[in-house]
Protein backbone atom coordinates (compact mmCIF):
# COMPACT_ATOMS: atom_id res chain seq x y z
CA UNK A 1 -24.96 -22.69 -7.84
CA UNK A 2 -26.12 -24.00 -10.91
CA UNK A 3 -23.17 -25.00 -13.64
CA UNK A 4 -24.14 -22.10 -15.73
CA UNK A 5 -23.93 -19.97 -13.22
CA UNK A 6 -20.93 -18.20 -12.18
CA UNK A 7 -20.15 -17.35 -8.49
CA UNK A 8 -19.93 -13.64 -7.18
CA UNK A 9 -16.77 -11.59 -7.15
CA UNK A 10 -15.66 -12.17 -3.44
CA UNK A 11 -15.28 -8.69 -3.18
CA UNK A 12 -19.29 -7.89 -3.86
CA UNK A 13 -20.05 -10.84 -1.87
CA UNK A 14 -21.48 -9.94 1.29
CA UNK A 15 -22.07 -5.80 1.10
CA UNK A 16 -24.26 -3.19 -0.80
CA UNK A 17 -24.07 -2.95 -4.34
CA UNK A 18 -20.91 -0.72 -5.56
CA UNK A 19 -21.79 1.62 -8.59
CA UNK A 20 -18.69 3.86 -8.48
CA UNK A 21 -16.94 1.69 -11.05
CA UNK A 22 -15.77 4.91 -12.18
CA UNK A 23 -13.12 5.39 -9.61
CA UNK A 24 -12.30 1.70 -9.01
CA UNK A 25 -13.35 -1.96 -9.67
CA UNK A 26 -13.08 -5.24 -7.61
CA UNK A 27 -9.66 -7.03 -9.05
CA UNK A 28 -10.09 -10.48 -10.38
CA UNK A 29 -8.72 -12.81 -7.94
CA UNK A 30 -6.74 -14.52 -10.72
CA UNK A 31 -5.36 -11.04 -11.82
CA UNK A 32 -4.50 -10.56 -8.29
CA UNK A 33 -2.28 -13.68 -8.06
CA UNK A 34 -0.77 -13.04 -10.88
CA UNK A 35 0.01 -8.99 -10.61
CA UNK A 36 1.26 -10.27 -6.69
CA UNK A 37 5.16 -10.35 -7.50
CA UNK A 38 5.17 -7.38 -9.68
CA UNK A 39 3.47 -5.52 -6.30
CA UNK A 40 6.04 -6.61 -3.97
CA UNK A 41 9.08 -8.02 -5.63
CA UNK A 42 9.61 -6.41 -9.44
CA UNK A 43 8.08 -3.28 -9.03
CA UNK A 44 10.08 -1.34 -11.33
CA UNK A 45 8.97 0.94 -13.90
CA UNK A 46 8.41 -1.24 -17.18
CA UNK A 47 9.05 1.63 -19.54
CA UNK A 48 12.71 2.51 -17.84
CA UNK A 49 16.33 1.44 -19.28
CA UNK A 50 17.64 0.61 -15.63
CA UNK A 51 17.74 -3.08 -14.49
CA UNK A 52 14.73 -2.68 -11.97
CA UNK A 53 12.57 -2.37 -15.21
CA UNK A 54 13.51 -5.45 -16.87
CA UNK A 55 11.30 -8.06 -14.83
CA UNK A 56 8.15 -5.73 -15.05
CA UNK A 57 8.75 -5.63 -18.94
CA UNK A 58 9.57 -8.99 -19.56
CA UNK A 59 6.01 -9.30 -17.60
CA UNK A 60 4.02 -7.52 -20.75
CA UNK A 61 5.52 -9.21 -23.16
């Protein structure tokens, strides 16, 4: 890898080439760590008034 280069996403690494980015993408691994707790832990809906919404939200801020 050259410095200008940048490495492949590990999902595209080692298969065929995917051209249904219609229907999905591969996820940044970053955006993957960092979407983790709200997948797991503070999954509440954002948009709601109820306390299960208030991590999420605070999240988009």
């Amino acid at each position: 890898m050259t410095p200008r280069s940048k490495p492949r996403h590990p999902g595209l690494a080692y298969g065929p080439v995917y051209l249904d980015y219609n229907a999905t993408t591969p996820v940044e691994p970053r955006v993957v760590e960092a979407m983790s707790p709200h997948l797991t832990e503070f999954f509440g809906n954002p948009s709601s008034s109820h306390p299960y919404g208030a991590e999420p939200g605070a999240a988009l801020v």
